[in-house]
N, C-alpha and C. Protein backbone atom coordinates (compact mmCIF):
# COMPACT_ATOMS: atom_id res chain seq x y z
N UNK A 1 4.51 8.21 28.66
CA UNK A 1 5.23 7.91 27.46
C UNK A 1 5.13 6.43 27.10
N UNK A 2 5.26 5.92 28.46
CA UNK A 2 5.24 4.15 27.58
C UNK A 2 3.63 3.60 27.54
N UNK A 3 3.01 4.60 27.94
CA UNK A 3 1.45 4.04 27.43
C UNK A 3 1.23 4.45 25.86
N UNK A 4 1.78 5.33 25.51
CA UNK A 4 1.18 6.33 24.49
C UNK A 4 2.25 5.07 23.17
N UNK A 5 3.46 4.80 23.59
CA UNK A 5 3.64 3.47 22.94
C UNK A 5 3.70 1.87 22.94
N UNK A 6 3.15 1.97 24.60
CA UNK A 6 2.02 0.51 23.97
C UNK A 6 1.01 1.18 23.40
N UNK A 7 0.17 1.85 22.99
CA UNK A 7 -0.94 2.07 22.48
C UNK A 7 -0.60 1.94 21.07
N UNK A 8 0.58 2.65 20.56
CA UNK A 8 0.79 2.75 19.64
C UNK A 8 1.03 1.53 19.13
N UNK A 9 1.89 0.63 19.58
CA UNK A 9 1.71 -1.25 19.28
C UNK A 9 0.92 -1.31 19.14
N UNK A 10 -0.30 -1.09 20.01
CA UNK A 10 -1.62 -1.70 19.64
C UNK A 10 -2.24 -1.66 18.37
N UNK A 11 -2.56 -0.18 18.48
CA UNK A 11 -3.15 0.16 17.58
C UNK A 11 -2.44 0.13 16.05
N UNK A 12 -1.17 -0.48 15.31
CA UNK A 12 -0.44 -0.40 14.58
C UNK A 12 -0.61 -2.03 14.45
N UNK A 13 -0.31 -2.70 15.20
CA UNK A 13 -0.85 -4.24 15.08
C UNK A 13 -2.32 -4.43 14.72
N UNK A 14 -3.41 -3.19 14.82
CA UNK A 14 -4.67 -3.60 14.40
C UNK A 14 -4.54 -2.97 13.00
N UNK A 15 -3.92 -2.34 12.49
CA UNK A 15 -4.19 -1.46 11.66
C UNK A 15 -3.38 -2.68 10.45
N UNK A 16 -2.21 -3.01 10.96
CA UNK A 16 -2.06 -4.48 10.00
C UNK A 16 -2.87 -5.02 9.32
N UNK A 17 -3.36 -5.59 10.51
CA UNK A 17 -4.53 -6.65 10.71
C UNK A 17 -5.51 -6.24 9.85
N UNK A 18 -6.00 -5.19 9.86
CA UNK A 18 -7.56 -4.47 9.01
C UNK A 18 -6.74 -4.24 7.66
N UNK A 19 -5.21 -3.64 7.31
CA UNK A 19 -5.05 -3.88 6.11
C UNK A 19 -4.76 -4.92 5.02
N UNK A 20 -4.56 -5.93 5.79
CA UNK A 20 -4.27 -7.42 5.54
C UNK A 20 -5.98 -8.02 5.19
N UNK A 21 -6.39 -8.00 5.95
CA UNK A 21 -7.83 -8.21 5.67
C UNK A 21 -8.50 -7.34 4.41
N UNK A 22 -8.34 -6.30 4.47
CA UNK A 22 -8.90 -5.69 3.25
C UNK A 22 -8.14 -5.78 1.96
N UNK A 23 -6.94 -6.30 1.91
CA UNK A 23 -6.01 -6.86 0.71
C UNK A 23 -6.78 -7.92 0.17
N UNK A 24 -7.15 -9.03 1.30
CA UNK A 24 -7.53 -9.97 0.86
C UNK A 24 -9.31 -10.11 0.77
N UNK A 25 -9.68 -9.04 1.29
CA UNK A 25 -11.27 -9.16 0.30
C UNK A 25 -11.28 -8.32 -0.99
N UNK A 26 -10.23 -7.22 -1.02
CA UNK A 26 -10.89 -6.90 -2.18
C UNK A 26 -9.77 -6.71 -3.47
N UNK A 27 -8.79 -7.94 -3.06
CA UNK A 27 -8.40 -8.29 -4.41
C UNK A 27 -9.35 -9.49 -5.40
N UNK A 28 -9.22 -8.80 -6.93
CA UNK A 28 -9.79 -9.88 -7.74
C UNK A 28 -9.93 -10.95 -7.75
N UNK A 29 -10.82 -12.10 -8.18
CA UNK A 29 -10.64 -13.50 -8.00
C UNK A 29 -9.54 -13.48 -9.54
N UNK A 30 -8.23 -14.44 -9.67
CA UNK A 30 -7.55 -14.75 -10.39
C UNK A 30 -8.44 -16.29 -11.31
N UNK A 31 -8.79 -16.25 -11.97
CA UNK A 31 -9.60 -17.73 -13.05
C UNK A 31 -8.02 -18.65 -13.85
N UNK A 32 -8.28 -19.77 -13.69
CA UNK A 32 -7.24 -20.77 -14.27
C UNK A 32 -7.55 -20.37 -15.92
N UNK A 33 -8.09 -20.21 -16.31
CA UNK A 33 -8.72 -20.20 -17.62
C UNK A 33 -9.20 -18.88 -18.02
N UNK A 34 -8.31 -17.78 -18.25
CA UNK A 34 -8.18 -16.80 -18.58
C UNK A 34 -8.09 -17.13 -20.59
N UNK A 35 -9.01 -15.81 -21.57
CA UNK A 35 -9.09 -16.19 -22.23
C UNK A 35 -7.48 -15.52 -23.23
N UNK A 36 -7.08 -14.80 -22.80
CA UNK A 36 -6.17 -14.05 -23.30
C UNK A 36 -4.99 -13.44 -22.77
N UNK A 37 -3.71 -12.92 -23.27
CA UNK A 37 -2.81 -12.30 -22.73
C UNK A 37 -3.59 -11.03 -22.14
N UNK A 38 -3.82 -10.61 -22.73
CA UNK A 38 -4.68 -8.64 -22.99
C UNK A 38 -5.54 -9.36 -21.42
N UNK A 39 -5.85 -10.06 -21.29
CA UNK A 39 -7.36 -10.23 -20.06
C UNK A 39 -5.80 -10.77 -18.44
N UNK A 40 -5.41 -11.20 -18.73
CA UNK A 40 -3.74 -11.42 -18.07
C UNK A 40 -3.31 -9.91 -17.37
N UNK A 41 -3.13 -9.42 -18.29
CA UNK A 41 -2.39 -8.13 -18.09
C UNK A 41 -3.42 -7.21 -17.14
N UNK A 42 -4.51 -6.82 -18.02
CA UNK A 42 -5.57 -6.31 -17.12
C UNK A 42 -5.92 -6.74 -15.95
N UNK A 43 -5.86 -7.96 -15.19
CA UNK A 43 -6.04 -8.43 -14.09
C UNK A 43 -4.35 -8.13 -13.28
N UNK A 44 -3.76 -8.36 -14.25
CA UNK A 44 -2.32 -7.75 -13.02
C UNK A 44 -1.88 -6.16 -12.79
N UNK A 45 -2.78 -5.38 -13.68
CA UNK A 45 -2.66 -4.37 -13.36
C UNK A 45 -3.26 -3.80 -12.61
N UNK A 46 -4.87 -4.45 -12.22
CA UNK A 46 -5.86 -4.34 -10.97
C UNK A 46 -5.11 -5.01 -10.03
N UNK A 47 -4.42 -5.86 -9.81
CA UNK A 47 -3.57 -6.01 -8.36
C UNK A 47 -2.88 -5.34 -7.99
N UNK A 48 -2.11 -4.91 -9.05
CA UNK A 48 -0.73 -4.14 -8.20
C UNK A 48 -1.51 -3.00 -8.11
N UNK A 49 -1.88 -2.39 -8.57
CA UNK A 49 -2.63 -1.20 -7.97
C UNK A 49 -3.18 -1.57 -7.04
N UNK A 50 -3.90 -2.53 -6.88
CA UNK A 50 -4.55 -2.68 -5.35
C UNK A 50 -3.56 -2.74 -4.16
N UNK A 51 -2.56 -3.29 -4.31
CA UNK A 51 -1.64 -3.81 -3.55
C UNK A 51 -0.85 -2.72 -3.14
N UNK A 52 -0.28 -1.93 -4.17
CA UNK A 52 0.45 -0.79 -3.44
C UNK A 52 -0.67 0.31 -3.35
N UNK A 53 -1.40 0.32 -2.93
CA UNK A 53 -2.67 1.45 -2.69
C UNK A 53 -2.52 1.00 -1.40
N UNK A 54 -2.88 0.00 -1.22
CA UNK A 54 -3.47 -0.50 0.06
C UNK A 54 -1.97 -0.54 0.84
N UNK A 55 -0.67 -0.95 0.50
CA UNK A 55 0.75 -0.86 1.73
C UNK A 55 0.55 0.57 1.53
N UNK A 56 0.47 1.89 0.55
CA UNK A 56 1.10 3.18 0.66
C UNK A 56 -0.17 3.29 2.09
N UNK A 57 -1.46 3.17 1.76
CA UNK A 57 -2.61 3.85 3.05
C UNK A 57 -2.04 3.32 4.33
N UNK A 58 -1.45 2.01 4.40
CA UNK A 58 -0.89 1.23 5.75
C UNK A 58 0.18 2.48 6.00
N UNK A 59 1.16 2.55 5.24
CA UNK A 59 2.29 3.55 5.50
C UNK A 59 1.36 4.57 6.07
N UNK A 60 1.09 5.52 5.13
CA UNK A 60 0.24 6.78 5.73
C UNK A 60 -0.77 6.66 6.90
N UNK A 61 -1.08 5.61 7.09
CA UNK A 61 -1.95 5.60 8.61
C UNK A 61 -0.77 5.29 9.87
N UNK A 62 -0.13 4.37 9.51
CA UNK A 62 0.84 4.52 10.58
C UNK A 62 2.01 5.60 10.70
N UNK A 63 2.49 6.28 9.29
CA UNK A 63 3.24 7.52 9.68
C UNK A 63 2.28 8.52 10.59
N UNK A 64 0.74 8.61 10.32
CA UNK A 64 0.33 9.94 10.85
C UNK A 64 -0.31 8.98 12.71
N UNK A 65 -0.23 8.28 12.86
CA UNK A 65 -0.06 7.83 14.28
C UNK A 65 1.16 7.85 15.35
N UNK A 66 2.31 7.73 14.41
CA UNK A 66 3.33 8.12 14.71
C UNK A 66 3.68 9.21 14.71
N UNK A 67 3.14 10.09 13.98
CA UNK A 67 3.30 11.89 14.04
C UNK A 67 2.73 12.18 15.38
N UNK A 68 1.05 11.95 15.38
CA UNK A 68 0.43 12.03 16.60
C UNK A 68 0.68 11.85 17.91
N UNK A 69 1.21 10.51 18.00
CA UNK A 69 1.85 10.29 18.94
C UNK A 69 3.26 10.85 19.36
N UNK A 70 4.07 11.49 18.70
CA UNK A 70 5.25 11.61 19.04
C UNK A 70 5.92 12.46 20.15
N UNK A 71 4.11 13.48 20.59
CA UNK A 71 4.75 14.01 22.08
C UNK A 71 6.19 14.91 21.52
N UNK A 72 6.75 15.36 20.82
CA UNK A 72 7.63 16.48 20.30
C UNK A 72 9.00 15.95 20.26
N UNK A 73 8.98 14.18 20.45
CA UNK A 73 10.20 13.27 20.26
C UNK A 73 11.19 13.58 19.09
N UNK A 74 12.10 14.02 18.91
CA UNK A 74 12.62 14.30 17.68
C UNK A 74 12.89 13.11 16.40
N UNK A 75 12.79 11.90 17.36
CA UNK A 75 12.98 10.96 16.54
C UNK A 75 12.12 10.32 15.77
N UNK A 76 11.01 10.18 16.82
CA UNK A 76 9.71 9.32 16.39
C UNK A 76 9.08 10.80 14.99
N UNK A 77 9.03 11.86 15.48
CA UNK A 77 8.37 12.93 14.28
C UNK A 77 9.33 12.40 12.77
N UNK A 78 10.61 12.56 12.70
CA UNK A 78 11.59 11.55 11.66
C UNK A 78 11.33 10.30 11.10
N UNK A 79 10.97 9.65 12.20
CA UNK A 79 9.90 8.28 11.70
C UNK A 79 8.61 8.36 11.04
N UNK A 80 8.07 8.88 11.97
CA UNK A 80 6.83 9.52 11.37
C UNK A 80 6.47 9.86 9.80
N UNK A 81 7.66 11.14 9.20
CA UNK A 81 8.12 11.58 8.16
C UNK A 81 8.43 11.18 7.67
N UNK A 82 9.63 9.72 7.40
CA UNK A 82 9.87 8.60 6.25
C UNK A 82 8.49 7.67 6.26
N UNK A 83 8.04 7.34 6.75
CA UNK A 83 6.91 6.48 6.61
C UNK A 83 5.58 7.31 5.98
N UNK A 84 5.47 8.55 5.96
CA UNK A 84 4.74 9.37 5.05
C UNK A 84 5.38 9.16 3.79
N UNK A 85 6.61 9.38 3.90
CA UNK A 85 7.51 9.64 2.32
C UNK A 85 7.37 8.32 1.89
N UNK A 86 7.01 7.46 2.47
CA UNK A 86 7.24 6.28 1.95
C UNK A 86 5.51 6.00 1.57
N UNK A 87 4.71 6.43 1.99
CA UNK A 87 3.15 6.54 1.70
C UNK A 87 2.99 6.56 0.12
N UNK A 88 3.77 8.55 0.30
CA UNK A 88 3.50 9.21 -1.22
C UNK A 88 4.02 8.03 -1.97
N UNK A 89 5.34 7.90 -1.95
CA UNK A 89 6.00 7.25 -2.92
C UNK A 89 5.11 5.87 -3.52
N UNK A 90 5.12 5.30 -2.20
CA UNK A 90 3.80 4.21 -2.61
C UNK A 90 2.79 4.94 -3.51
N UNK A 91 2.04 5.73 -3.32
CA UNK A 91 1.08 6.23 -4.22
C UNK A 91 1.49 6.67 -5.47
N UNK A 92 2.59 6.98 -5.93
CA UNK A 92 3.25 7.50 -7.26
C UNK A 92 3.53 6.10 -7.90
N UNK A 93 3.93 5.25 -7.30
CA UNK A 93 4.12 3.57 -8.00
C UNK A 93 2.95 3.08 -8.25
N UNK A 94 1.82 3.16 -7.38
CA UNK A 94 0.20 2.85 -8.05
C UNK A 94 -0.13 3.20 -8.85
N UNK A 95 0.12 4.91 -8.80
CA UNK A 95 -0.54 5.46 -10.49
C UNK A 95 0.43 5.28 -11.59
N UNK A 96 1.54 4.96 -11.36
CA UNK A 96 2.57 4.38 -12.82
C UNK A 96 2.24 3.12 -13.06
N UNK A 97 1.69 2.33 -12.09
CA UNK A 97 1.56 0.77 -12.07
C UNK A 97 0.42 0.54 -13.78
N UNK A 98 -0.67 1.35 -13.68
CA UNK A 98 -1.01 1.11 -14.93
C UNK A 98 -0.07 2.11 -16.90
N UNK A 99 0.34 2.33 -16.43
CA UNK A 99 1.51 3.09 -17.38
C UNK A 99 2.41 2.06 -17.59
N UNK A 100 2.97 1.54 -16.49
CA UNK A 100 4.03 0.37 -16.84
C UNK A 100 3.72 -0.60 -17.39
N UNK A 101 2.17 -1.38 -17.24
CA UNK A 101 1.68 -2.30 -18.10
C UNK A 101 1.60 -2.20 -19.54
N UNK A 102 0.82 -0.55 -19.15
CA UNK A 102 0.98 -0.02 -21.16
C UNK A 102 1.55 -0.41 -22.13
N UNK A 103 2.81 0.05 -21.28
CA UNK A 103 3.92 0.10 -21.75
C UNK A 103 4.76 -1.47 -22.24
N UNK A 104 4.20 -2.18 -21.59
CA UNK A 104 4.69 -4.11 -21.93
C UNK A 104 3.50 -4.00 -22.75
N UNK A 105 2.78 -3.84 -22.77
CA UNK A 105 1.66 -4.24 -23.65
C UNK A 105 2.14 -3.58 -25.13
N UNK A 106 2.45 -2.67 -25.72
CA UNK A 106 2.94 -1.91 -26.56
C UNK A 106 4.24 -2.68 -26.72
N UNK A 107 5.17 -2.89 -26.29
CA UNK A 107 6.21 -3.34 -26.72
C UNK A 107 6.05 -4.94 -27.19
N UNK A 108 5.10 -5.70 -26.42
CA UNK A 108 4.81 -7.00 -27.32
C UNK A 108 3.70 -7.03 -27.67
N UNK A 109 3.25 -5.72 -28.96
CA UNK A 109 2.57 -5.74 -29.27
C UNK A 109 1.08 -6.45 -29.25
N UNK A 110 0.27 -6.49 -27.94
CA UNK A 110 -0.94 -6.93 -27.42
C UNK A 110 -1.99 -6.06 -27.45
């Protein structure tokens, strides 16, 4: 049992690590000299989508390691299960993330 959660440290501290790293290669370069609001908006709507894409997959890789691992723990499977729920949910805020911009964009008329 206490290998299966040091392992799970482990491997949850790498999985950080590789999502932290992949935040930061494959978000956009941001330019001081953007020519427009409309070119503004479009670049913040490619982040936050990137951004909560990339925490919901962190959630969902570590809920289903924690599923895996849980050995029939009643607690850790519970853990497991909010940190999925917390995946989806992440993923339902990504795909509104461009809707919500729309939506400022339309209201000050851009």
């Amino acid at each position: 049992m206490q290998l299966a959660i040091r392992l799970g440290i482990r491997v949850t501290g790498r999985a950080v690590l590789v999502a932290a790293l992949l935040l930061v290669l494959t978000t956009s370069q941001a330019y001081a000299a953007t020519p427009d609001l409309q070119t503004v908006l479009g670049n913040l709507r490619l982040f936050i989508v990137g951004v909560l894409a990339t925490v919901a997959t962190l959630f969902l890789s570590i809920g289903g390691l924690i599923y895996i691992t849980a050995a029939g723990n009643p607690r850790r499977v519970e853990q497991a299960k909010e940190a999925i729920r917390s995946a989806v949910i992440g993923y339902v805020f990504a795909g509104l993330a461009p809707l919500v911009i729309t939506i400022v964009e339309k209201i000050t008329g851009i």
